[in-house]
Protein backbone atom coordinates (compact mmCIF):
# COMPACT_ATOMS: atom_id res chain seq x y z
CA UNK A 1 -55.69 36.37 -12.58
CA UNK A 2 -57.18 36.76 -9.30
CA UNK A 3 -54.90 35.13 -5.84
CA UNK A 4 -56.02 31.58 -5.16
CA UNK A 5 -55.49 32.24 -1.31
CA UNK A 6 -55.94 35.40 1.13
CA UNK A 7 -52.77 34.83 2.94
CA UNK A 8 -49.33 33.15 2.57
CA UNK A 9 -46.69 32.49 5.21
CA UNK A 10 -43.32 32.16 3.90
CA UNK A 11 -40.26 30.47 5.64
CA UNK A 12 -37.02 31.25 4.42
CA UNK A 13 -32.98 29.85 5.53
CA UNK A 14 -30.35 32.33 6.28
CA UNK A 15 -26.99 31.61 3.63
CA UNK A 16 -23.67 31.34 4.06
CA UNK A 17 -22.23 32.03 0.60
CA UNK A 18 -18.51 31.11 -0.83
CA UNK A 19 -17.64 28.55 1.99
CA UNK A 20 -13.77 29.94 1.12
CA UNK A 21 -13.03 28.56 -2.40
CA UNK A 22 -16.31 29.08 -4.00
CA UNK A 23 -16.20 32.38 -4.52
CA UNK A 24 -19.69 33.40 -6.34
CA UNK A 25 -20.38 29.55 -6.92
CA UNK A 26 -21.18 28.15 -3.56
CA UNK A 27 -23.75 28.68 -1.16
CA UNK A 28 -24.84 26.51 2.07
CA UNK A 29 -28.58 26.96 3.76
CA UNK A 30 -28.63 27.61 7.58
CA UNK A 31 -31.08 26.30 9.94
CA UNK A 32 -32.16 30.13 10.98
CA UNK A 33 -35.00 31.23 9.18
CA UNK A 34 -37.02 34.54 8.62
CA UNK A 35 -40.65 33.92 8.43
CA UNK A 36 -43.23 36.57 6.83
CA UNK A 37 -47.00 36.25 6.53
CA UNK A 38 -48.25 37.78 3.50
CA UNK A 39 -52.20 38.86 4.07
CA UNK A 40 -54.78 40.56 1.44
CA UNK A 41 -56.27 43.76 2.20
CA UNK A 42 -60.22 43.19 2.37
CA UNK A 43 -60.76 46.39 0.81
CA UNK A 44 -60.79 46.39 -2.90
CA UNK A 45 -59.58 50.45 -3.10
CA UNK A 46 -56.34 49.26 -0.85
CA UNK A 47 -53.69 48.62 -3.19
CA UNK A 48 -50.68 49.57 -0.63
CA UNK A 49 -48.34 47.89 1.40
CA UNK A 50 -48.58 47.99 5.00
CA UNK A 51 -45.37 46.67 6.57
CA UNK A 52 -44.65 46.01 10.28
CA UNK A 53 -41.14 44.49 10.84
CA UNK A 54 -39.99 42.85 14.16
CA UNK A 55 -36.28 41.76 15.00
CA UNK A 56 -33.36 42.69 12.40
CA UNK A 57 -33.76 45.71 10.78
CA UNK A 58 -36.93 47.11 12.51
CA UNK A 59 -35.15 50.22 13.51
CA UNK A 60 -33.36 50.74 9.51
CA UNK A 61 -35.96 49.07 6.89
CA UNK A 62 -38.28 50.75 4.95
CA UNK A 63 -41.90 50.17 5.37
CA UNK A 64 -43.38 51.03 2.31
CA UNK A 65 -42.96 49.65 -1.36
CA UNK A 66 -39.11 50.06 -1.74
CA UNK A 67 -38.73 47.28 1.15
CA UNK A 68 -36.93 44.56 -1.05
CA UNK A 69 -39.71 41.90 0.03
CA UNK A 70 -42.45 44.16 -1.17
CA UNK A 71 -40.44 45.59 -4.40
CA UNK A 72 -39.68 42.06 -5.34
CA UNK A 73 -43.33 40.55 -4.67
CA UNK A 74 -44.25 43.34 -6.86
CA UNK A 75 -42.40 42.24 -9.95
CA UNK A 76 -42.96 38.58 -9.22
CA UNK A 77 -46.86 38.95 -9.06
CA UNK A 78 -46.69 40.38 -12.93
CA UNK A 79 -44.60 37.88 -13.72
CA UNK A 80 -46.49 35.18 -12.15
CA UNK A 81 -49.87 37.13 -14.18
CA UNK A 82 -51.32 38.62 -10.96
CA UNK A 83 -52.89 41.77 -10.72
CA UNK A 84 -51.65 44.63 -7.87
CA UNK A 85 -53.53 44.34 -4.66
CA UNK A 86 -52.92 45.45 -1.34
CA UNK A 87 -51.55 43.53 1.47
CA UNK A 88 -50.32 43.56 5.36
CA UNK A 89 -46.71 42.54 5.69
CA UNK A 90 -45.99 41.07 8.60
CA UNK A 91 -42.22 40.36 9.06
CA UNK A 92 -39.87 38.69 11.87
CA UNK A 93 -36.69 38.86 10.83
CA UNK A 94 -33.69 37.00 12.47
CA UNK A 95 -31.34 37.01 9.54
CA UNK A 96 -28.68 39.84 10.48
CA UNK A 97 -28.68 42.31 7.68
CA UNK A 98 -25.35 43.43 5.78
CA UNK A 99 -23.60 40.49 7.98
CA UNK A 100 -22.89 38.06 5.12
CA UNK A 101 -25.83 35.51 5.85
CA UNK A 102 -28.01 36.45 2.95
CA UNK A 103 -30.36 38.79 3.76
CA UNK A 104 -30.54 40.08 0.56
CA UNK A 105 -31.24 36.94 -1.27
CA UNK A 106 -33.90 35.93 1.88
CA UNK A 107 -35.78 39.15 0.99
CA UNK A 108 -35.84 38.26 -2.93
CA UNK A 109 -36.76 34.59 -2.60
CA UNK A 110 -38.99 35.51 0.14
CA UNK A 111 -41.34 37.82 -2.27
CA UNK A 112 -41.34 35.40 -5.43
CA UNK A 113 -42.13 32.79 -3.02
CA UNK A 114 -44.98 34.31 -1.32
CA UNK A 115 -46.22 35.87 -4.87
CA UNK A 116 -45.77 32.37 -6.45
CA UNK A 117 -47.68 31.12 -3.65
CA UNK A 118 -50.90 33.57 -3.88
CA UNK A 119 -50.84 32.30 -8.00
CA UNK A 120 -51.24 29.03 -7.65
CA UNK A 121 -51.66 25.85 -5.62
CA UNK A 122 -49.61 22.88 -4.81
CA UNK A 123 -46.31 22.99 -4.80
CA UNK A 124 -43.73 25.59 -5.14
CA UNK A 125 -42.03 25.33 -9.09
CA UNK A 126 -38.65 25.85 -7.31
CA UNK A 127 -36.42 26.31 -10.59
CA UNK A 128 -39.00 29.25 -11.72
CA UNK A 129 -38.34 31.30 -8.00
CA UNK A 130 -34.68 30.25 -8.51
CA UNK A 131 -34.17 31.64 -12.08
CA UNK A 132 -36.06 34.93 -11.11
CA UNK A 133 -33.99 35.45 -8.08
CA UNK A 134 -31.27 35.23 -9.44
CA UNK A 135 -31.75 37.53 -12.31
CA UNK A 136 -32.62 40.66 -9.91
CA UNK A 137 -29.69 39.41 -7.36
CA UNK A 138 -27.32 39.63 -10.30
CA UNK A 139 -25.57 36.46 -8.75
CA UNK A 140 -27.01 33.04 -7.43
CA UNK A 141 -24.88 31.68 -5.04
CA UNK A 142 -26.94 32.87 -2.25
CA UNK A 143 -30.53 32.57 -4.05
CA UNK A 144 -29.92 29.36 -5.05
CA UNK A 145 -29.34 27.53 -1.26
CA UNK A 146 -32.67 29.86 -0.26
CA UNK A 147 -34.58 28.33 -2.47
CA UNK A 148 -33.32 24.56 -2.68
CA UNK A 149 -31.66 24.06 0.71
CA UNK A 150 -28.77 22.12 1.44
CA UNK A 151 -25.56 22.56 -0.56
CA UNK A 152 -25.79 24.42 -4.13
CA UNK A 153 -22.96 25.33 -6.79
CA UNK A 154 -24.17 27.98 -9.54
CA UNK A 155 -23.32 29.13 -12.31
CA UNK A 156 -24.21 31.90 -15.48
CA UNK A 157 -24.30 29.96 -18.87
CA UNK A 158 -23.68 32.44 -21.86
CA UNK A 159 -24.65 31.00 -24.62
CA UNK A 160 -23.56 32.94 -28.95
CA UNK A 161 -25.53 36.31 -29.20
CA UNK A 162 -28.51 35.03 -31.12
CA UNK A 163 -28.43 31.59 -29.55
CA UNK A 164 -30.89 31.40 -26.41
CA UNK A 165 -29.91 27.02 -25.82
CA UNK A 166 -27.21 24.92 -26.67
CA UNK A 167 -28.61 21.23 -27.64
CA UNK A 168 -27.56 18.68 -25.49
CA UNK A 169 -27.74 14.67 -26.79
CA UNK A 170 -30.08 12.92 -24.76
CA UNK A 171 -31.60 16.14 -22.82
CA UNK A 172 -33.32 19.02 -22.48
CA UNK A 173 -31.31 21.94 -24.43
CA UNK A 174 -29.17 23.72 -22.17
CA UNK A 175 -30.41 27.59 -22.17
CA UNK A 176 -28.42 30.81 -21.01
CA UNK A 177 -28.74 32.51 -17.87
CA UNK A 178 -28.07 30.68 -13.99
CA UNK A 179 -28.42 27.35 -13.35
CA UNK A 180 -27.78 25.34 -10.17
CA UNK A 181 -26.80 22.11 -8.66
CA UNK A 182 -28.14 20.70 -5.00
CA UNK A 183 -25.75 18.26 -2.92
CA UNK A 184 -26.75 16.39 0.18
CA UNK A 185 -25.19 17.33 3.28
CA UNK A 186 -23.89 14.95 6.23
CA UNK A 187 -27.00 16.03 9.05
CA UNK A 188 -23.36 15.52 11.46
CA UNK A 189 -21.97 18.53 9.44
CA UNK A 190 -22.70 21.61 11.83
CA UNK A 191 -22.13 25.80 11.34
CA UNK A 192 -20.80 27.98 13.64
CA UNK A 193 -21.47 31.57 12.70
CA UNK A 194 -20.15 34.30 14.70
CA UNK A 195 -21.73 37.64 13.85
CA UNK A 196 -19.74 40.89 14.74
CA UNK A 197 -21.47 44.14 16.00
CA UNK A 198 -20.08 45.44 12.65
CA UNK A 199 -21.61 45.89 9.07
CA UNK A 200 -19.84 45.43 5.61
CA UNK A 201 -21.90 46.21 2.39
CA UNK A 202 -20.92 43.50 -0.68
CA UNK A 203 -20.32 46.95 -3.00
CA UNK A 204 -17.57 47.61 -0.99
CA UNK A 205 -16.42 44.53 -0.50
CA UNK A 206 -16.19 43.77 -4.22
CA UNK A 207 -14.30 46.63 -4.56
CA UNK A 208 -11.58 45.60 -2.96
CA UNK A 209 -10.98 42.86 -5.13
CA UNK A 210 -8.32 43.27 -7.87
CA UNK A 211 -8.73 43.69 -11.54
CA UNK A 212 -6.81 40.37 -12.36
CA UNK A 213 -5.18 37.27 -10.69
CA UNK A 214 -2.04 35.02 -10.92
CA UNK A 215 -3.19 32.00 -12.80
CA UNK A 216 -1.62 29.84 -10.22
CA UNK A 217 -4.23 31.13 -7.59
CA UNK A 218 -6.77 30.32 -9.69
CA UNK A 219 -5.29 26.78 -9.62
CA UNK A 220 -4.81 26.97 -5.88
CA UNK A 221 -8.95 27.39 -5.66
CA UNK A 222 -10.03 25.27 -8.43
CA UNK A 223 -8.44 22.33 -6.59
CA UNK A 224 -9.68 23.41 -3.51
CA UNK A 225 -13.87 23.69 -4.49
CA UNK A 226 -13.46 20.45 -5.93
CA UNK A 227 -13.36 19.33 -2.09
CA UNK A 228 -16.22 21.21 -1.51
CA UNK A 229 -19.51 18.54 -2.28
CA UNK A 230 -17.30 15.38 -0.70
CA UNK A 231 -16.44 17.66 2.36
CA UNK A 232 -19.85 18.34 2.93
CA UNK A 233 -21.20 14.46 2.19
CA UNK A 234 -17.96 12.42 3.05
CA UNK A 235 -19.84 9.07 3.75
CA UNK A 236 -20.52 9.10 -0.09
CA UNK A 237 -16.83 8.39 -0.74
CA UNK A 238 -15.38 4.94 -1.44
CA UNK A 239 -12.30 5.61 -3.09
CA UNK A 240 -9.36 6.08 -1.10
CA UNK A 241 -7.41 9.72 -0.28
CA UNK A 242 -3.77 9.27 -1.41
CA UNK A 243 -1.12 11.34 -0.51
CA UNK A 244 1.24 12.95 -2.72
CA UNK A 245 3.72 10.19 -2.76
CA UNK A 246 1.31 7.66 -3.59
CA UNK A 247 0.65 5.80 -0.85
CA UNK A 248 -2.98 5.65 1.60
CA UNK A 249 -3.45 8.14 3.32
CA UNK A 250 -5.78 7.32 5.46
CA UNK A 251 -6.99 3.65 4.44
CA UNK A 252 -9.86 4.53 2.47
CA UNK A 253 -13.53 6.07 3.32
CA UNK A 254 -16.63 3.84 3.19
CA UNK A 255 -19.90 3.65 4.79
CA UNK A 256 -18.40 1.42 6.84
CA UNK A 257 -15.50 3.17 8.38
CA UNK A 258 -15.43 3.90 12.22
CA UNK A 259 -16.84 6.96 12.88
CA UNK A 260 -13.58 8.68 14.32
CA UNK A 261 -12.09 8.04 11.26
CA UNK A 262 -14.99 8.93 9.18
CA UNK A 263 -14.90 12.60 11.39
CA UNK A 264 -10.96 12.92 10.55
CA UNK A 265 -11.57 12.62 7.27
CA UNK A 266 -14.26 14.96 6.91
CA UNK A 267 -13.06 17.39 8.98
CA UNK A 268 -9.37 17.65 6.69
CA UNK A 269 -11.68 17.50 3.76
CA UNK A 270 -13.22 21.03 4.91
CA UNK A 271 -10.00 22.21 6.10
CA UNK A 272 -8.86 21.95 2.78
CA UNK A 273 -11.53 22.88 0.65
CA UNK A 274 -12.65 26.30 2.50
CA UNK A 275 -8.77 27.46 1.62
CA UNK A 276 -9.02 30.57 -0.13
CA UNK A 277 -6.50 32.44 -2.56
CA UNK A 278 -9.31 35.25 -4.82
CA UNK A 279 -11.15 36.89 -2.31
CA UNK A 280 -10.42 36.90 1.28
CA UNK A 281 -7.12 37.88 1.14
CA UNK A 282 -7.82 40.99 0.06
CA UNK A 283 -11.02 42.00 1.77
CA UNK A 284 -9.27 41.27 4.80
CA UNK A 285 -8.45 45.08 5.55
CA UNK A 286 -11.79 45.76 5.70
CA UNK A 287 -12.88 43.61 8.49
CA UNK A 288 -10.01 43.14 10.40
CA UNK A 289 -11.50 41.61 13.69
CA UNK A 290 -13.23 38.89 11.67
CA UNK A 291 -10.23 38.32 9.46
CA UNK A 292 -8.00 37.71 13.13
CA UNK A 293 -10.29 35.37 14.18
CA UNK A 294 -10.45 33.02 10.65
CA UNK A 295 -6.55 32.81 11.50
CA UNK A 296 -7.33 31.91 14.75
CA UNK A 297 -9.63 29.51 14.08
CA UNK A 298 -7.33 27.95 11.26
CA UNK A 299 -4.61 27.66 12.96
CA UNK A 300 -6.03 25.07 15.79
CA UNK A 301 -7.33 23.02 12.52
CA UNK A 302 -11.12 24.45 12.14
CA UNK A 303 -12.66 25.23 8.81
CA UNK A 304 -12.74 29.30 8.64
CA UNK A 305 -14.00 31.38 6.08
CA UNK A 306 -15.97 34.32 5.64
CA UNK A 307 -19.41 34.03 5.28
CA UNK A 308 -20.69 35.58 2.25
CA UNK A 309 -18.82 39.07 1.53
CA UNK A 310 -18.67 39.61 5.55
CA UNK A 311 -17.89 40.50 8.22
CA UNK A 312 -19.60 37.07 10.20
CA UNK A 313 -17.31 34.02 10.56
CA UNK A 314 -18.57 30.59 9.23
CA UNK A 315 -16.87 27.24 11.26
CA UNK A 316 -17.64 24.32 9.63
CA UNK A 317 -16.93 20.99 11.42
CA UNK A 318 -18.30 17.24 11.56
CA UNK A 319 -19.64 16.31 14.69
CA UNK A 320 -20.45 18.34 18.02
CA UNK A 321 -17.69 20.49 18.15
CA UNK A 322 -19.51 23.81 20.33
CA UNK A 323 -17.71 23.85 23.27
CA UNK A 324 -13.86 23.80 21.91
CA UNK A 325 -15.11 26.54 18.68
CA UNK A 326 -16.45 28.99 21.50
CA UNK A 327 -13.65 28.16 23.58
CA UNK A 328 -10.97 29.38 20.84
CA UNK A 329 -13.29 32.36 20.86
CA UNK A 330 -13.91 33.23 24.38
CA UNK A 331 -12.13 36.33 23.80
CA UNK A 332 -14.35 37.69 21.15
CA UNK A 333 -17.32 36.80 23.29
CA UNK A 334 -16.28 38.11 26.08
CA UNK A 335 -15.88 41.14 24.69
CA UNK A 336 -19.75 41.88 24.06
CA UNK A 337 -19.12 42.73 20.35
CA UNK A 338 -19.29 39.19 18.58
CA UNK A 339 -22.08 36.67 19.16
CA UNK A 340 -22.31 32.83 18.23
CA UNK A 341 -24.91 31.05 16.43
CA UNK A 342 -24.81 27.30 16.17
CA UNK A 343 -26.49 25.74 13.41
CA UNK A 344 -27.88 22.79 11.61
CA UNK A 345 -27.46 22.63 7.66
CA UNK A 346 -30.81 23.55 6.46
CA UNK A 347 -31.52 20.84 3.70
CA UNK A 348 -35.93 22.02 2.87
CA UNK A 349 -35.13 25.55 1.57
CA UNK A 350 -37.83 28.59 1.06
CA UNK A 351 -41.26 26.85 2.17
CA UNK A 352 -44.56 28.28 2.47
CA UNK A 353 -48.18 27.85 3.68
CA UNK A 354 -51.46 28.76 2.32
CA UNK A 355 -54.44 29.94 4.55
């Protein structure tokens, strides 16, 4: 099958994955992109890769065909039935690499995108570039918010060896492998991510998790990711929050509610739900600086967690809250080895254009 277009730009969000509780389940898209243009080579002998990289990793990426983009466009053309051909790689990255904002997953989604792209028009068949990426990520919680946008909880259905779908009454059958859910996002939900001059590779900071948990931290985060999809959408909720001993706690949430009130709420909702029991506790060690300032952060009443496996700092908070987050970390700045990115929610995903 021969490309339908000579060149493909792709557009895709950075990720914050985990968001505290949702350890390998939960992933947010940022409004900070990396963008990469995808052109054929005019000469039919030219089956290489040519890549030129500007911004993030232009001094440590590879430029040849074990660059992730390229390695992954690779497999996704023969999947996708195209032939090898060469191609000019242009790439601007802004995405910090081995921060915790999904570089990773922006180079995977970025190559099945772009190789989807050059196989056919119209639009993108989202749930194909999802399932792919997340089979050579090995997890999906960052994939999945590249691809979709917005909020996303994953997860890896095993189905009986032999059995590749379970049935389900009134649907299509349920098959194995990763599936994924999108939730809207509040547009008055905003990220703060503070990146450290530091690196931290996932490997290593999966293994500092342990071998086994207490069941009632387990608990402690189920209750907590519940939190997460109302946290992130509170004007959805009508029912009221009660307190423990039963009564109102805070007069109920509706569409209607004054916005003050509708900002409390949200903002205890994502205090809450970003708590954190399985992972951070004990990865802490190995970032120390961005550990101090999650505790920081937490303890005026912010939303802290680690983005992704580390070492950057995610803030979550409804409403403009820029000047009192940098203010709590004036230190940091000051010090010339952390820097502050502000963000939208990203809510469109991986797009791409043709031409």
């Amino acid at each position: 099958m021969n490309p339908v277009t000579r060149r493909v730009h792709v557009r895709v969000p950075a990720t914050s994955a985990n968001l505290g509780s949702g350890f390998d389940t939960v992933g947010l898209a940022l409004d900070y992109h990396d963008e990469l243009t995808f052109t054929l080579s005019e000469d039919p002998a030219d089956t290489a890769a040519h890549v030129n990289i500007e911004g993030e990793g232009a001094r440590t990426l590879p430029r040849d065909e074990t660059h992730l983009v390229v390695s992954t466009f690779r497999r996704a053309c023969r999947t996708f039935g195209l032939g090898r051909f060469g191609f000019t790689l242009e790439a601007h990255n802004r995405i910090p690499q081995a921060r915790g904002m999904g570089s990773s997953a922006e180079a995977i989604v970025a190559g099945i995108a772009a190789a989807a792209a050059f196989a056919q028009e119209g639009e993108l068949n989202r749930s194909a570039i999802f399932d792919l990426a997340a089979t050579i990520e090995g997890h999906p919680d960052n994939v999945a918010p590249a691809v979709f946008g917005g909020l996303t909880v994953s997860w890896d259905f095993s189905t009986a060896e032999g059995v590749g779908s379970v049935p389900i009454p009134g649907g299509e059958p349920l098959h194995g492998g990763f599936h994924t859910v999108n939730y809207p996002v509040d547009p008055a939900i905003t990220a703060a991510v503070f990146v450290p001059d530091y690196e931290l590779s996932t490997e290593k900071a999966r293994q500092a998790l342990p071998a086994t948990l207490p069941y009632r931290d387990a608990v402690y985060n189920v209750s907590r990711v519940g939190l997460l999809p109302a946290a992130m959408n509170p004007g959805t909720l009508a029912a009221a929050t009660t307190s423990s001993d039963g009564s109102d706690a805070d007069g109920g949430i509706a569409a209607s509610v004054a916005p003050s009130a509708l900002a409390a709420t949200a903002n205890t909702l994502l205090y809450t739900a970003t708590q954190d029991k399985l992972h951070q506790p004990y990865r802490a060690a190995l970032m120390e600086p961005s550990w101090n300032l999650i505790e920081r952060f937490r303890s005026h009443g912010y939303a802290a967690a680690v983005s992704g496996a580390g070492p950057c700092v995610l803030v979550l908070h409804y409403g403009d809250a820029r000047e009192a987050i940098d203010a709590i970390a004036a230190e940091d700045l000051a010090s010339g080895h952390w820097r502050a990115l502000h963000l939208p929610i990203d809510t469109a995903g991986v797009t791409v254009e043709r031409g």
